[in-house]
Protein backbone atom coordinates (compact mmCIF):
# COMPACT_ATOMS: atom_id res chain seq x y z
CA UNK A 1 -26.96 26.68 -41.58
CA UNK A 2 -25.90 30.25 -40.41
CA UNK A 3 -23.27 32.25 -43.01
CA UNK A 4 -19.90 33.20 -41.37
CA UNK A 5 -18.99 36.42 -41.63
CA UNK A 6 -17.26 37.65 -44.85
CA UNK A 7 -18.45 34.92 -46.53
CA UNK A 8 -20.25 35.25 -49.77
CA UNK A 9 -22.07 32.23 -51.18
CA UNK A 10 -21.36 30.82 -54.76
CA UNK A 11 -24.87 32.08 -56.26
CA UNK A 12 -24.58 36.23 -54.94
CA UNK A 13 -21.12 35.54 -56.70
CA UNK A 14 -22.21 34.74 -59.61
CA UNK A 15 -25.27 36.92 -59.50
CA UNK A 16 -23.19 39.56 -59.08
CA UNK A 17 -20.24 38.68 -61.59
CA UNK A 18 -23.34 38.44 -64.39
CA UNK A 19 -25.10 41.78 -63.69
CA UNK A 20 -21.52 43.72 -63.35
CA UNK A 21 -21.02 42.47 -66.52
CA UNK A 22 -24.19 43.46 -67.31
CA UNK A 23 -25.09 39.77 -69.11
CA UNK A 24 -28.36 38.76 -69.37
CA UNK A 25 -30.00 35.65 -68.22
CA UNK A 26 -30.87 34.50 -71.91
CA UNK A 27 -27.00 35.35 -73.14
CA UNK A 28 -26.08 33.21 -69.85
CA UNK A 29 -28.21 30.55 -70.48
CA UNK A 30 -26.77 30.16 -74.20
CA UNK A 31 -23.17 30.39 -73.08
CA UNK A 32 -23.05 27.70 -70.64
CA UNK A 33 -26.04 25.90 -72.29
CA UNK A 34 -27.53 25.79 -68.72
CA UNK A 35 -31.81 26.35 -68.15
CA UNK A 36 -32.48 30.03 -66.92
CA UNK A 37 -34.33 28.25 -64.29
CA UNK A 38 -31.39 26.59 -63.67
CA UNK A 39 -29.20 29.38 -62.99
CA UNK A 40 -31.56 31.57 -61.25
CA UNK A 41 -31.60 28.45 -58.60
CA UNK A 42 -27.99 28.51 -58.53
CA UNK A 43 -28.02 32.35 -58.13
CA UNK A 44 -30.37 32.49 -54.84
CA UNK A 45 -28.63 29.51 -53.42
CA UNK A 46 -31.23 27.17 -54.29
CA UNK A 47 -28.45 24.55 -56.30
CA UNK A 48 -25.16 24.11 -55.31
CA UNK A 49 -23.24 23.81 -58.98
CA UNK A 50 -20.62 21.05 -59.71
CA UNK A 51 -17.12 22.81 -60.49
CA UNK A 52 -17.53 21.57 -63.71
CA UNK A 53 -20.71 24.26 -63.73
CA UNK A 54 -18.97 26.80 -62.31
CA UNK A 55 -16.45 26.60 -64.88
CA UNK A 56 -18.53 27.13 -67.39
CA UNK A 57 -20.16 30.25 -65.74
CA UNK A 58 -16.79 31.73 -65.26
CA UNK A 59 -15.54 31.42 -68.99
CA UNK A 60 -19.09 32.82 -69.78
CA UNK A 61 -18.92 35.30 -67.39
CA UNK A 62 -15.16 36.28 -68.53
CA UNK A 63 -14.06 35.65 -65.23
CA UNK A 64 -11.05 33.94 -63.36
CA UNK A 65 -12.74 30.43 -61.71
CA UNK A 66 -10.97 31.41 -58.53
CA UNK A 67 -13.06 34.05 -57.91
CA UNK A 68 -16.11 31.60 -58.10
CA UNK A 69 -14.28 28.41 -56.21
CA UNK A 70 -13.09 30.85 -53.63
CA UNK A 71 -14.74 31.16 -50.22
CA UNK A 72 -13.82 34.70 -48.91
CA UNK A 73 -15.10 37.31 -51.39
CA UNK A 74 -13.36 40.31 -48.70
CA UNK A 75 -10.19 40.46 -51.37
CA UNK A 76 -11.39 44.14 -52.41
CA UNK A 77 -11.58 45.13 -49.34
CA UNK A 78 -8.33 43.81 -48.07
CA UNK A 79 -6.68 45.74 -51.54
CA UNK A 80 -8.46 48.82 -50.58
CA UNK A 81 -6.84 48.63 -46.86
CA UNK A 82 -3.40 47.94 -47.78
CA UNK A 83 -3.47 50.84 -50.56
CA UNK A 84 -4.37 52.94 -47.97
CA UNK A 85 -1.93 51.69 -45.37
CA UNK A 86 0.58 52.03 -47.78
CA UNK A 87 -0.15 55.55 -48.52
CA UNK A 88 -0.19 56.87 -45.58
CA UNK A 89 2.95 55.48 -44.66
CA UNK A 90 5.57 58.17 -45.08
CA UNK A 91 8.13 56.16 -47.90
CA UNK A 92 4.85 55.41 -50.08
CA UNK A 93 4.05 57.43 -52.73
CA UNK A 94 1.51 56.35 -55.17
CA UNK A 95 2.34 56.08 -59.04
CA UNK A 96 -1.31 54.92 -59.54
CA UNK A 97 -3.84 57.46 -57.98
CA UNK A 98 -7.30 56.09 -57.89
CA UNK A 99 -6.15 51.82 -57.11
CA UNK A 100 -7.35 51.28 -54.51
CA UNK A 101 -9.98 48.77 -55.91
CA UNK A 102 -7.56 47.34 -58.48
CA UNK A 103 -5.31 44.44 -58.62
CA UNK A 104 -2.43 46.41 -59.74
CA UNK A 105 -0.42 48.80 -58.04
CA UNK A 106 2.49 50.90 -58.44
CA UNK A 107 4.91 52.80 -55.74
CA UNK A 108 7.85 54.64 -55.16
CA UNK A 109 9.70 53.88 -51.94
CA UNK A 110 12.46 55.44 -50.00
CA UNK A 111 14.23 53.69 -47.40
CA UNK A 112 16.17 55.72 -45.03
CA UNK A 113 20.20 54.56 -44.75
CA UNK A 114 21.27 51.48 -43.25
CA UNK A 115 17.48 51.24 -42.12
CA UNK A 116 14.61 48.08 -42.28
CA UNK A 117 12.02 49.56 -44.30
CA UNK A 118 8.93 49.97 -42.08
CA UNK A 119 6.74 48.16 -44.64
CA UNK A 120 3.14 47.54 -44.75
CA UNK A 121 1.80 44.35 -45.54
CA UNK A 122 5.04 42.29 -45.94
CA UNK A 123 3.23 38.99 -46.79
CA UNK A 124 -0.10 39.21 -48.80
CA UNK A 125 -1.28 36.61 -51.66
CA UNK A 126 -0.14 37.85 -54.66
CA UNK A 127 2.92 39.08 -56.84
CA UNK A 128 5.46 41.96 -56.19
CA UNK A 129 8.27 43.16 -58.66
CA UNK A 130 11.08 45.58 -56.93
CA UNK A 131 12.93 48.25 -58.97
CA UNK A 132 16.28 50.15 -57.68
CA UNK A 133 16.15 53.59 -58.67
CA UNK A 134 19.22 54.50 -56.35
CA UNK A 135 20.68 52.97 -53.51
CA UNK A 136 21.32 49.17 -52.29
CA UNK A 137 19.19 47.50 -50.65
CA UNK A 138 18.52 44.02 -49.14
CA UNK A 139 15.29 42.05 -50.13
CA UNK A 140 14.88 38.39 -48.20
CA UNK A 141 12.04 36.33 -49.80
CA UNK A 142 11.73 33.83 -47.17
CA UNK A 143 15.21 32.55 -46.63
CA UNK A 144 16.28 33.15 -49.57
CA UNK A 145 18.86 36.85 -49.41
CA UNK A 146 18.63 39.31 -52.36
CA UNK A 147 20.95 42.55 -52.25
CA UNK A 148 19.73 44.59 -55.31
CA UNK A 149 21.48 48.01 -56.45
CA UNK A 150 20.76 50.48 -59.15
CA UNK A 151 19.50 49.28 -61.50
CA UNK A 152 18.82 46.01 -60.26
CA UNK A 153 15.30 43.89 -60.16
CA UNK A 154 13.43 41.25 -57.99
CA UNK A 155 10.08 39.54 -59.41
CA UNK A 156 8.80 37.09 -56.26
CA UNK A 157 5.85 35.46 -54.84
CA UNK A 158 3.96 38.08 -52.13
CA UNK A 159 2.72 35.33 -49.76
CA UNK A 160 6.32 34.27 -49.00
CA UNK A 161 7.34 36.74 -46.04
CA UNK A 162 9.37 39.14 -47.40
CA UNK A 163 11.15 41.86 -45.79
CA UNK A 164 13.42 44.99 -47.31
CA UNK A 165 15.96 46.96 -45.48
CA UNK A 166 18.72 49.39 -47.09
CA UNK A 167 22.07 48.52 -46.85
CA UNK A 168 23.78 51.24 -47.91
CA UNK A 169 25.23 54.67 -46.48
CA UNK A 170 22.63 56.64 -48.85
CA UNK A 171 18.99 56.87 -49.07
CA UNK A 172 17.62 54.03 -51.39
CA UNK A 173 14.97 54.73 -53.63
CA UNK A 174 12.54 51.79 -54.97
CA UNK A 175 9.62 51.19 -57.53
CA UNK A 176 7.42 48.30 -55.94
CA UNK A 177 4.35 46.99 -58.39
CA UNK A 178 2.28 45.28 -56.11
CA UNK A 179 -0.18 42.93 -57.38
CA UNK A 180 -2.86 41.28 -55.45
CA UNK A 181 -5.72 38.85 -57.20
């Protein structure tokens, strides 16, 4: 059977996962009480393992189960290309210099008077909170409406389509922390 592109099977995964973490067959093996054997077959793809298994290679591996169970491994990638859309867009700026890799991010945002923000990635899986420095602004999380002023916070689910836009006569400056698993 031919692999689809961006797709990563279970055993590189885990292969991966153990030598990042730089854990050794034999601590492996005494973790999850599995055979070496066993999970060097599960490593090149030999065994498929039950989710039962893999949950047992994730807690040894000191890893989320998701990351195992999940078919696309291209999450990085798509956090590396959002950072990077976001700061190049001219209301990003950065607060954390260096994230591109990382699950966490933080930004300050300015949108222009009485203007949508022109946002970048305004539904992705994850979580974003929304800070107002100064300003009002409008945040709608699906249907739901949210105006927010100084001072004021939003904590909502990313993958719900969001959108921001500043409903004031002034400038409206934001902290977004971004997080995406």
């Amino acid at each position: 059977m031919a692999q689809q592109k961006g797709l990563i099977p279970t055993g590189k995964r885990i292969r991966r996962a153990r030598l990042d973490k730089k854990i050794s067959l034999d601590t492996m093996a005494n973790e999850t009480g599995l055979s070496k054997e066993r999970i060097k077959k599960i490593e090149a793809g030999e065994q498929i393992p039950s989710v039962g298994t893999l949950l047992q290679m994730s807690r040894a591996l000191g890893i989320d189960s998701n990351v195992l169970l999940k078919e696309q491994d291209d999450t990085a990638q798509e956090r590396s290309e959002a950072y990077s859309k976001r700061t190049d867009n001219y209301a990003y700026t950065s607060l954390t210099p260096g994230a591109e890799d990382k699950h966490l991010k933080a930004f300050r945002i300015v949108v222009k008077a009485e203007q949508h923000h022109a946002g970048v990635g305004f539904q992705h899986e994850g979580e974003e909170f929304v800070y107002v420095l100064s300003g009002s602004v409008e945040v709608k999380v699906g249907e739901n409406h949210n105006v927010l002023k100084q001072g004021d916070a939003l904590h909502f689910n990313s993958a719900v389509k969001h959108d921001l836009r500043n409903v004031g006569k002034e400038d409206a400056e934001l902290i977004v922390v971004v997080y995406a698993p």
